[in-house]
C-alpha atoms as a PDB file:
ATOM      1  CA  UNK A   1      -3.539  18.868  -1.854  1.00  0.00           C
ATOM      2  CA  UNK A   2      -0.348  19.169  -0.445  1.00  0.00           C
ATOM      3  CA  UNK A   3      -0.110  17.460   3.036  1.00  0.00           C
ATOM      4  CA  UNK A   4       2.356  18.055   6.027  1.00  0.00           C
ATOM      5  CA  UNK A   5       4.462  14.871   6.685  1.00  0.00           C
ATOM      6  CA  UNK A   6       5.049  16.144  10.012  1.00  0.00           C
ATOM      7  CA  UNK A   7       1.424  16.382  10.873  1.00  0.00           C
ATOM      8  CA  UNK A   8       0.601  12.776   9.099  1.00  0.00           C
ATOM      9  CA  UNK A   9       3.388  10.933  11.497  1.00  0.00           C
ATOM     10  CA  UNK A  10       2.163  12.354  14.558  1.00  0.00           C
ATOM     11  CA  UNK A  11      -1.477  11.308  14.148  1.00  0.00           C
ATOM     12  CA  UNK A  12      -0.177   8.439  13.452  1.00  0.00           C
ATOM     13  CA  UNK A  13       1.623   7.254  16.029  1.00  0.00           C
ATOM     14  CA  UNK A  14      -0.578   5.129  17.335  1.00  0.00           C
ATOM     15  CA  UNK A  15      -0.126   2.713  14.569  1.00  0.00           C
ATOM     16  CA  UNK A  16       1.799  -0.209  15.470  1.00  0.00           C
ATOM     17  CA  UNK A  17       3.998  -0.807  12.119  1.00  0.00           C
ATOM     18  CA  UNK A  18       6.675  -3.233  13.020  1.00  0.00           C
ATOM     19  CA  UNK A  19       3.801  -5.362  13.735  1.00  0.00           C
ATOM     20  CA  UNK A  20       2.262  -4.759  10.608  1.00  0.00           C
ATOM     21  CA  UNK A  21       5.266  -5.300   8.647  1.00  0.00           C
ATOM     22  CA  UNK A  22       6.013  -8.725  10.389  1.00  0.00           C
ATOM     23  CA  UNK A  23       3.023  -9.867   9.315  1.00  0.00           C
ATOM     24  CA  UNK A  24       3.055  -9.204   5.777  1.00  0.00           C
ATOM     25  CA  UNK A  25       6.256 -10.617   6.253  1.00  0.00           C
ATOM     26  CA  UNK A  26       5.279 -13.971   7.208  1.00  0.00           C
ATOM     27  CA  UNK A  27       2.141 -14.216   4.784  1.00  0.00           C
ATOM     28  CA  UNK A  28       4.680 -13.120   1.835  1.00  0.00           C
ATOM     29  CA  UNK A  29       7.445 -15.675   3.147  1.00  0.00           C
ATOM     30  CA  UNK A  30       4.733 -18.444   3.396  1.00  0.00           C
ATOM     31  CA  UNK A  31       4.185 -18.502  -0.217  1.00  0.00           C
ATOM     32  CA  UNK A  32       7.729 -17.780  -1.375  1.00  0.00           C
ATOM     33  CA  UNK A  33      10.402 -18.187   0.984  1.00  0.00           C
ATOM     34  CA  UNK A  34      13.051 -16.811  -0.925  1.00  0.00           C
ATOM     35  CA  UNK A  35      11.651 -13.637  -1.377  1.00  0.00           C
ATOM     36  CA  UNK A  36      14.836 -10.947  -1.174  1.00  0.00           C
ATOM     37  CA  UNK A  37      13.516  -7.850  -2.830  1.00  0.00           C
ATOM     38  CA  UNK A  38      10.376  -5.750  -2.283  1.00  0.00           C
ATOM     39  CA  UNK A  39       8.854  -2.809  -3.811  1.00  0.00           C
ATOM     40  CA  UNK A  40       6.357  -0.463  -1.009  1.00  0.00           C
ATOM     41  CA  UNK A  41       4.014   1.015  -3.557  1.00  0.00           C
ATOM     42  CA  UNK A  42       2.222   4.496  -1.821  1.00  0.00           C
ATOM     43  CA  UNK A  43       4.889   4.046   1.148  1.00  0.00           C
ATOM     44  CA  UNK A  44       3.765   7.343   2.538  1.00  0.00           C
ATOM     45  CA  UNK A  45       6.687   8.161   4.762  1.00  0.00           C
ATOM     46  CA  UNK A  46       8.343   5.025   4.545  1.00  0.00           C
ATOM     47  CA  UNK A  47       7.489   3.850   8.187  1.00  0.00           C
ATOM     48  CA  UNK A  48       7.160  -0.049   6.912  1.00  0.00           C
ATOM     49  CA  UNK A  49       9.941   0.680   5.065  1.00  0.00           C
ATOM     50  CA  UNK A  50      11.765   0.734   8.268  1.00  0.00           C
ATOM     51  CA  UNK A  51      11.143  -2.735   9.773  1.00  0.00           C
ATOM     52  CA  UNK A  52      10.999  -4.209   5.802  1.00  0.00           C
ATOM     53  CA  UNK A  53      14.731  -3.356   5.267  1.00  0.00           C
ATOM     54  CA  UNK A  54      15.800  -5.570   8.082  1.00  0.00           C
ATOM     55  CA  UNK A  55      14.745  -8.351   5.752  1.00  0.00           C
ATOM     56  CA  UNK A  56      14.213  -7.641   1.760  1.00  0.00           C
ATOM     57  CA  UNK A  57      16.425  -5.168  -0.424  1.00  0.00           C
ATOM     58  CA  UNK A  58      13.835  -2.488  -0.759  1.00  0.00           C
ATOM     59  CA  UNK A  59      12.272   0.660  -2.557  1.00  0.00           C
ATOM     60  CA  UNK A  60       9.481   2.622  -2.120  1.00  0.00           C
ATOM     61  CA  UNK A  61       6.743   4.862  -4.681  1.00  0.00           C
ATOM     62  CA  UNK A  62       4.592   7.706  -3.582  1.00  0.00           C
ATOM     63  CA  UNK A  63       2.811  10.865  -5.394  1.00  0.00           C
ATOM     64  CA  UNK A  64       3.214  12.897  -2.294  1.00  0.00           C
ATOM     65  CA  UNK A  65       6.507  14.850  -2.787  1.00  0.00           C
ATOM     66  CA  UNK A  66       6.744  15.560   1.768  1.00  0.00           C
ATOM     67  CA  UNK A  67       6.218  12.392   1.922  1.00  0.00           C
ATOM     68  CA  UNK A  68       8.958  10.858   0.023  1.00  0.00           C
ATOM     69  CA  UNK A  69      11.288  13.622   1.861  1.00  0.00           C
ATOM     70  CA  UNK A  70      10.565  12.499   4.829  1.00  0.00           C
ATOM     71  CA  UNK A  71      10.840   8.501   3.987  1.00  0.00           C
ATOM     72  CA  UNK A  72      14.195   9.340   2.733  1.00  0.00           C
ATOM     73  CA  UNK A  73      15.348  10.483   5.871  1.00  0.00           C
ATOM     74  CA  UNK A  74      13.940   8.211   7.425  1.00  0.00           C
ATOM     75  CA  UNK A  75      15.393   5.102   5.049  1.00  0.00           C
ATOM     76  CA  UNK A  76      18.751   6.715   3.850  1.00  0.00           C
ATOM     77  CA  UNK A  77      20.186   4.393   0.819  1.00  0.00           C
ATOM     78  CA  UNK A  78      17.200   3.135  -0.255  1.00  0.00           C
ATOM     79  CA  UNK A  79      15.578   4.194  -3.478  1.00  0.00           C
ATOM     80  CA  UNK A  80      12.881   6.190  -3.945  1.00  0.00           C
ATOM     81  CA  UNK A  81      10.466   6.464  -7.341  1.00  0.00           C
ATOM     82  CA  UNK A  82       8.234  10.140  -7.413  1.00  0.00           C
ATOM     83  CA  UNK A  83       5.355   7.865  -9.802  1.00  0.00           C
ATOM     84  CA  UNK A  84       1.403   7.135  -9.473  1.00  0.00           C
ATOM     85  CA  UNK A  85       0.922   3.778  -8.503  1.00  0.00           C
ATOM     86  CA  UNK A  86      -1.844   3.235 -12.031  1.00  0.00           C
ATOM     87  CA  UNK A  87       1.077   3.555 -14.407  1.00  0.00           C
ATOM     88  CA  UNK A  88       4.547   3.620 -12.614  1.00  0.00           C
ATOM     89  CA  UNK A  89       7.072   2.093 -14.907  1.00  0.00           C
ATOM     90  CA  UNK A  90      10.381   0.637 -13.328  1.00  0.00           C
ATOM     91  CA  UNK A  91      13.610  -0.826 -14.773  1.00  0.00           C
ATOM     92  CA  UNK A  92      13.361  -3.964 -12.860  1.00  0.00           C
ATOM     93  CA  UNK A  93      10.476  -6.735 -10.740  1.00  0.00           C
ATOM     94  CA  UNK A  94      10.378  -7.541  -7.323  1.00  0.00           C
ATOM     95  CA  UNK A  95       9.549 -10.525  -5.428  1.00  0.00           C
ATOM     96  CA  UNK A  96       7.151  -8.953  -2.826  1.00  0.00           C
ATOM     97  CA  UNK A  97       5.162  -6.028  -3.881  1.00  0.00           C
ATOM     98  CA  UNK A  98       3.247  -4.366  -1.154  1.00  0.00           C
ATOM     99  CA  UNK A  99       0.647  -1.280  -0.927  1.00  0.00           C
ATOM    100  CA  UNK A 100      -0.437  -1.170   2.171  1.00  0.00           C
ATOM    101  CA  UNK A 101      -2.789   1.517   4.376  1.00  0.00           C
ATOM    102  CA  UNK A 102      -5.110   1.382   2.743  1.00  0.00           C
ATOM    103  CA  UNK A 103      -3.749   3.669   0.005  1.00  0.00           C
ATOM    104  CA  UNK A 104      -5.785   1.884  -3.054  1.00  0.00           C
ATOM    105  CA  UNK A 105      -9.083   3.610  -2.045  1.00  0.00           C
ATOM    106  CA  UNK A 106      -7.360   6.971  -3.320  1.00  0.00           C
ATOM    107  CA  UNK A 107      -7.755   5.550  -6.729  1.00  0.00           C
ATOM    108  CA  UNK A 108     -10.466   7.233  -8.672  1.00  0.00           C
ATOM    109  CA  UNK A 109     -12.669   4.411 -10.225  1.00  0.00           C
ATOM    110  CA  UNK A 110     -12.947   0.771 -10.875  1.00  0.00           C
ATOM    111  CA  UNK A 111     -10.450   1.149 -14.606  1.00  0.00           C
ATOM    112  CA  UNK A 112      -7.609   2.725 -12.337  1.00  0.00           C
ATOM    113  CA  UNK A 113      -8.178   0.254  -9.974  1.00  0.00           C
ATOM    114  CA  UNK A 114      -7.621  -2.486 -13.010  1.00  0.00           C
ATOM    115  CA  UNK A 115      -4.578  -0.159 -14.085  1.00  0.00           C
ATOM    116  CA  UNK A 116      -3.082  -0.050 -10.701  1.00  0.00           C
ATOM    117  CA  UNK A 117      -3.199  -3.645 -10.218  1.00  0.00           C
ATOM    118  CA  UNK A 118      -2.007  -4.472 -14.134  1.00  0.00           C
ATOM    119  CA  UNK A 119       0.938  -2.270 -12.927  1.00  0.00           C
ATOM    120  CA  UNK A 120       2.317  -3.728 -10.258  1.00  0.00           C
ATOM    121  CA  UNK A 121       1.713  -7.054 -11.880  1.00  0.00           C
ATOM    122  CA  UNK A 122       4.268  -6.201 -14.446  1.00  0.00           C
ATOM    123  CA  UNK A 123       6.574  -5.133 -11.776  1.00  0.00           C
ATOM    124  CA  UNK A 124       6.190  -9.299 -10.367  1.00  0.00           C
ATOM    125  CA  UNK A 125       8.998 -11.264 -10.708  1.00  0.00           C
ATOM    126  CA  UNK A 126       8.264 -14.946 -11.414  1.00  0.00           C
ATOM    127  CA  UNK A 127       6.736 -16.368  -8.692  1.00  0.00           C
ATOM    128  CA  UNK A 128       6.254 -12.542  -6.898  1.00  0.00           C
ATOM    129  CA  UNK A 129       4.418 -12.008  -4.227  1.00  0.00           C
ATOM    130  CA  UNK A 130       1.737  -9.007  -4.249  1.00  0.00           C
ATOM    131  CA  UNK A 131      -0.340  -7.813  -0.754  1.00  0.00           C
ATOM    132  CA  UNK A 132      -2.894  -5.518  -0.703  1.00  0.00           C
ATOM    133  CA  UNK A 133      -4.628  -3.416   2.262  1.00  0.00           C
ATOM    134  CA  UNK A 134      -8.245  -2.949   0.646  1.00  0.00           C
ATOM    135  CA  UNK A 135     -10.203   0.423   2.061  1.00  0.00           C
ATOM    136  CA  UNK A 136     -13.464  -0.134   3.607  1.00  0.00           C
ATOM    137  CA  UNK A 137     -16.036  -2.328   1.855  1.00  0.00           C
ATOM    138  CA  UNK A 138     -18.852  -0.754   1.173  1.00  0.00           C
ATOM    139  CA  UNK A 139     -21.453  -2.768   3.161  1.00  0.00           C
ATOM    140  CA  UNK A 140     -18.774  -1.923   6.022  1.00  0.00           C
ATOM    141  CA  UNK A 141     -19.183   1.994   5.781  1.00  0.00           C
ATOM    142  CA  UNK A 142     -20.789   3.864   8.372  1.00  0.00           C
ATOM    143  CA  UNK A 143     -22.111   6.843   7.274  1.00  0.00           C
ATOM    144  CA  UNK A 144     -21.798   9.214   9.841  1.00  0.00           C
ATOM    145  CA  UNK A 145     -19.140   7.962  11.890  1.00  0.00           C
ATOM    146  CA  UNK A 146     -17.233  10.615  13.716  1.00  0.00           C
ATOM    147  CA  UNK A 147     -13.740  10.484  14.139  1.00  0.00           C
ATOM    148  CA  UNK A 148     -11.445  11.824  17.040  1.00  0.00           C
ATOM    149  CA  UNK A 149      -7.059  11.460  17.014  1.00  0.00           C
ATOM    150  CA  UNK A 150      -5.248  13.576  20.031  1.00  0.00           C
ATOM    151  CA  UNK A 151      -1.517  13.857  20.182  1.00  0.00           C
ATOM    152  CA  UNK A 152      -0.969  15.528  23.615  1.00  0.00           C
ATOM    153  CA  UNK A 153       2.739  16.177  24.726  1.00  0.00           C
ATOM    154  CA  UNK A 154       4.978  18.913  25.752  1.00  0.00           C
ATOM    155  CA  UNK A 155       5.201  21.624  23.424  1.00  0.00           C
ATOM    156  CA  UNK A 156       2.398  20.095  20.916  1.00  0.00           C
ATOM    157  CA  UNK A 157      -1.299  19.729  21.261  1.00  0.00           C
ATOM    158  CA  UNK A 158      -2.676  18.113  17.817  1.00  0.00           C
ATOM    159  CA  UNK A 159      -6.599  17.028  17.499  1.00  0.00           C
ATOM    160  CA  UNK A 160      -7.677  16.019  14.513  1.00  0.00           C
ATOM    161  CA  UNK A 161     -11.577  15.342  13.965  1.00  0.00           C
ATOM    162  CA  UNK A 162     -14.119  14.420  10.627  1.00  0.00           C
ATOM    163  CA  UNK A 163     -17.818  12.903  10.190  1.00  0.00           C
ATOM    164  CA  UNK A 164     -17.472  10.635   7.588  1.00  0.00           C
ATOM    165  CA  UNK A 165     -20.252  10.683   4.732  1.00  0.00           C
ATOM    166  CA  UNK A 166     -20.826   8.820   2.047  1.00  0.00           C
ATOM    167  CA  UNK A 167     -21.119  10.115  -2.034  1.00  0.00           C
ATOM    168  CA  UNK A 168     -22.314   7.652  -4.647  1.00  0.00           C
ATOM    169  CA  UNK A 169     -19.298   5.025  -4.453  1.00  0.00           C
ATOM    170  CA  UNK A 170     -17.090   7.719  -2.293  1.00  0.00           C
ATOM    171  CA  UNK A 171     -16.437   7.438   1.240  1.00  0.00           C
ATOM    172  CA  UNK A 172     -15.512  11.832   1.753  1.00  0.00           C
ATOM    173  CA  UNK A 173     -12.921  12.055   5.212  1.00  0.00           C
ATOM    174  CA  UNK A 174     -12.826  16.027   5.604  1.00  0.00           C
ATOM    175  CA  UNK A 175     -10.336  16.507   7.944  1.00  0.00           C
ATOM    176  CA  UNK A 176     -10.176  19.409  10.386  1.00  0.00           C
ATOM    177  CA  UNK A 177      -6.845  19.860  12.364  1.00  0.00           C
ATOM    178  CA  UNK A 178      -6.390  22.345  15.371  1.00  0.00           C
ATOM    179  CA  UNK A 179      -2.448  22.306  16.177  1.00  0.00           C
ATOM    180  CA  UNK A 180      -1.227  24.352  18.831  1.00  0.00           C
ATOM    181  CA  UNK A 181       2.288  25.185  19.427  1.00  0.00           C
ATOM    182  CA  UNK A 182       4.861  27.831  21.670  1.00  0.00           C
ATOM    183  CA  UNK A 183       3.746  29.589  18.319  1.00  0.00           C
ATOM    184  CA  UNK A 184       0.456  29.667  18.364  1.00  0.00           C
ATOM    185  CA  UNK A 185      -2.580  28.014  16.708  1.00  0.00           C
ATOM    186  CA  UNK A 186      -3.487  26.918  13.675  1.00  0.00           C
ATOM    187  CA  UNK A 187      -6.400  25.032  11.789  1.00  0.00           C
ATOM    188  CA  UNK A 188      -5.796  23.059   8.768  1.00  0.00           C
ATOM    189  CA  UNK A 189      -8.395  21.227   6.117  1.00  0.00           C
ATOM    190  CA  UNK A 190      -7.912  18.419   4.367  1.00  0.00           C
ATOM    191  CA  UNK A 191      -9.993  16.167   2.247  1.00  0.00           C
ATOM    192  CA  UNK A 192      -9.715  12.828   1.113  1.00  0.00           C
ATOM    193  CA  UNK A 193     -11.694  10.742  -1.001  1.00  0.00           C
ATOM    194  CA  UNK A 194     -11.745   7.744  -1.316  1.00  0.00           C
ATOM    195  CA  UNK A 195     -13.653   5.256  -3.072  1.00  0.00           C
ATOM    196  CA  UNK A 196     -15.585   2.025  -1.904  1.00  0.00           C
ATOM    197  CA  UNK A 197     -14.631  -0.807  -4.055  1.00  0.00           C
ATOM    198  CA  UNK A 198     -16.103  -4.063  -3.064  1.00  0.00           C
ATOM    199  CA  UNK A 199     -14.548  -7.013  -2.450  1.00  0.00           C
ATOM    200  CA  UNK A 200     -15.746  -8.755  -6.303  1.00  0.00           C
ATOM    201  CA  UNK A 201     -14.407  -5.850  -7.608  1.00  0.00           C
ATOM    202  CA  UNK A 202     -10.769  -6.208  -5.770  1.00  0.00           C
ATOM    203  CA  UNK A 203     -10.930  -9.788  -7.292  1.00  0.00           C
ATOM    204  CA  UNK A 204     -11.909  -9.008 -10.941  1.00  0.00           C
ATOM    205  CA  UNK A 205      -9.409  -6.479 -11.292  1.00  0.00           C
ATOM    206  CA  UNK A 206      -6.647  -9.135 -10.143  1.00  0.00           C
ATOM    207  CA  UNK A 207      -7.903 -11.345 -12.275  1.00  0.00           C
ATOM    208  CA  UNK A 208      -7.954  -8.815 -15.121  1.00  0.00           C
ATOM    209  CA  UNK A 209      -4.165  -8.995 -14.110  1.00  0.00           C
ATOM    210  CA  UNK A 210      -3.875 -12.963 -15.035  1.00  0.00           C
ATOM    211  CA  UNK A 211      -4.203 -13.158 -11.040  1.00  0.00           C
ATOM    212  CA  UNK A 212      -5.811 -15.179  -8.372  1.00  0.00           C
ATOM    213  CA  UNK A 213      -6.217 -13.044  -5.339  1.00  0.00           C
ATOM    214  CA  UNK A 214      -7.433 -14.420  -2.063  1.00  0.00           C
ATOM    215  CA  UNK A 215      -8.834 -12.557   1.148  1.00  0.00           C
ATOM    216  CA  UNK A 216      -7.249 -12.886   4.897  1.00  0.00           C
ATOM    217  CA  UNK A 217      -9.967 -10.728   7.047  1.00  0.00           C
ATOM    218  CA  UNK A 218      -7.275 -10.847   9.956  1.00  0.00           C
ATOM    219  CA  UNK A 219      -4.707  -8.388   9.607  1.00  0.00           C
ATOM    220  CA  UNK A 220      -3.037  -5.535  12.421  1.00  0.00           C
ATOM    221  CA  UNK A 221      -5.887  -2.804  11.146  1.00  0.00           C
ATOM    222  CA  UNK A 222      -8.725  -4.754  11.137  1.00  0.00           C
ATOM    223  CA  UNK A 223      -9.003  -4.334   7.257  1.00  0.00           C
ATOM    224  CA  UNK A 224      -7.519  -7.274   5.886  1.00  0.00           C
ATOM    225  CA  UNK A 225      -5.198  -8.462   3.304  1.00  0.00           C
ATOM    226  CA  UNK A 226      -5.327  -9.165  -0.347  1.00  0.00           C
ATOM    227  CA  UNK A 227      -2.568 -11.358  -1.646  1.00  0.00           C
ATOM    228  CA  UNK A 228      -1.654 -13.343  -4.908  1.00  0.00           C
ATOM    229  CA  UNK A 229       1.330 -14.655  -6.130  1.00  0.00           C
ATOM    230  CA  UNK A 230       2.819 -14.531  -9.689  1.00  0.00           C
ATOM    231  CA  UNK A 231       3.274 -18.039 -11.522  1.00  0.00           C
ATOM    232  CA  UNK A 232       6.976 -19.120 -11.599  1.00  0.00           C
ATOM    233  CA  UNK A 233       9.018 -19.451 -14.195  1.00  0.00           C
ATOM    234  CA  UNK A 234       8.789 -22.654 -16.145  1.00  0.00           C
ATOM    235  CA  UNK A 235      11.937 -24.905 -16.370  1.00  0.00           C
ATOM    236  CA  UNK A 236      12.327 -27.414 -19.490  1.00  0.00           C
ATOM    237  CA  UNK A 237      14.616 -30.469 -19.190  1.00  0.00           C
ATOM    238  CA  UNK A 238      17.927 -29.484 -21.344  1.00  0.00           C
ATOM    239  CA  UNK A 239      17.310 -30.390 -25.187  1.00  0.00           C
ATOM    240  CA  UNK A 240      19.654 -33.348 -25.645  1.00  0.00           C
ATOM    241  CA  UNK A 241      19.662 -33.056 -29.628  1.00  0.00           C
ATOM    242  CA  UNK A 242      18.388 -36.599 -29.560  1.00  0.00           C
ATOM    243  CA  UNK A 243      16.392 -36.705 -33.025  1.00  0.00           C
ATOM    244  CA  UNK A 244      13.473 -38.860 -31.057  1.00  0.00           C
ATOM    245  CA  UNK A 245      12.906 -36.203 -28.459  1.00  0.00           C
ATOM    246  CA  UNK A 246      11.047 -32.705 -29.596  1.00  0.00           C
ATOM    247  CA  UNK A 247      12.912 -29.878 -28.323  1.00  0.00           C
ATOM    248  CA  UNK A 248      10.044 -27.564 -26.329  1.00  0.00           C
ATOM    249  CA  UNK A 249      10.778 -24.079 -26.940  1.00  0.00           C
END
């Protein structure tokens, strides 16, 4: 499903990201202050990416080709990886590792979700810091729920609207857009799936990862925050060659 990047920004806009950013921020600085480079994992169109470069060395991963066009404009210098967050493989680790928006749900069942995680704990350097935006939990879904965005302004009128329903462990967002420009109208479909993992199954999978992950319910989207932390490097006393002293290797 190839999705307009355009279209995605616009609706939105309403979403307050420096905020969101400055948050992870200072939950990823509490636990390791000298935190310097960070890896956005599904960055979308690199719109945290913005307010994150004013204070790690950052990079970002997405599957969606427009989007990664458009995060590169919007982020020129910074790196880019084209890669599926289950089984990216990059030449280096990070200190803060962050997927955020929710973007996990899009994962297709509870062994991606352990794959995904696994993943970006390889990508940890000692002592890393990963966050995660969980999707709904599943005793939070409302089947039913109908959904209205407007963007109204000169030259643009954009509505998007879906029910939301509810398949076995999938939460199914079918997306109907009417945009109307100088050009004309036109209706576009998308739909998203995206799966209901609950909040043990979040935890096992970090702990599948040698994690401990632990739940902040407050976040900027109402959906919380996962977070763990990587153990640091251990650091032996130099081996003094005295013959009374074992040497720990």
């Amino acid at each position: 499903m190839a999705r307009e990047a355009w279209i995605y920004d616009k609706i939105y806009e309403y979403k307050d990201y420096q905020a969101e950013a400055e948050q992870v921020r200072a939950l990823a600085e509490n636990l390791n202050p000298g935190a310097k480079t960070l890896l956005d994992v599904a960055c979308g169109t690199g719109k945290h990416l913005q307010h994150f470069r004013n204070w790690f060395e950052v990079e970002g991963l997405d599957l969606e080709a427009s989007f990664l066009r458009a995060a590169r404009e919007r982020n020129p210098g910074v790196r880019f990886h084209h890669a599926n967050m289950s089984d990216f493989s990059l030449d280096k680790g990070f200190d803060l590792i962050t997927c955020l928006f929710s973007a996990i749900g899009y994962l297709g069942g509870v062994i991606e979700l352990r794959q995904a995680i696994s993943t970006m704990a390889r990508h940890l350097n000692p002592g890393g810091v990963m966050i995660l935006e969980p999707w709904i939990f599943p005793e939070k879904w409302e089947d039913g729920h109908i959904s209205l965005v407007q963007v109204d302004e000169p030259g643009l009128k954009l509505v998007r609207m879906n029910v939301g329903h509810r398949q076995d462990k999938f939460s199914i967002l079918h997306f109907h857009y009417l945009v109307a420009t100088p050009k004309g109208v036109k209706h576009v479909e998308e739909l998203h799936r995206l799966l209901l993992f609950s909040h043990q199954e979040y935890l096992d999978a970090f702990e599948g990862a040698g994690l401990e992950a632990r739940y902040h319910p407050e976040s900027a989207t109402g959906m919380g925050l996962l977070y763990c932390q990587e153990k640091p490097a251990l650091v032996f006393p130099a081996y003094t060659g005295c013959a009374n002293v074992p040497r720990v290797l």
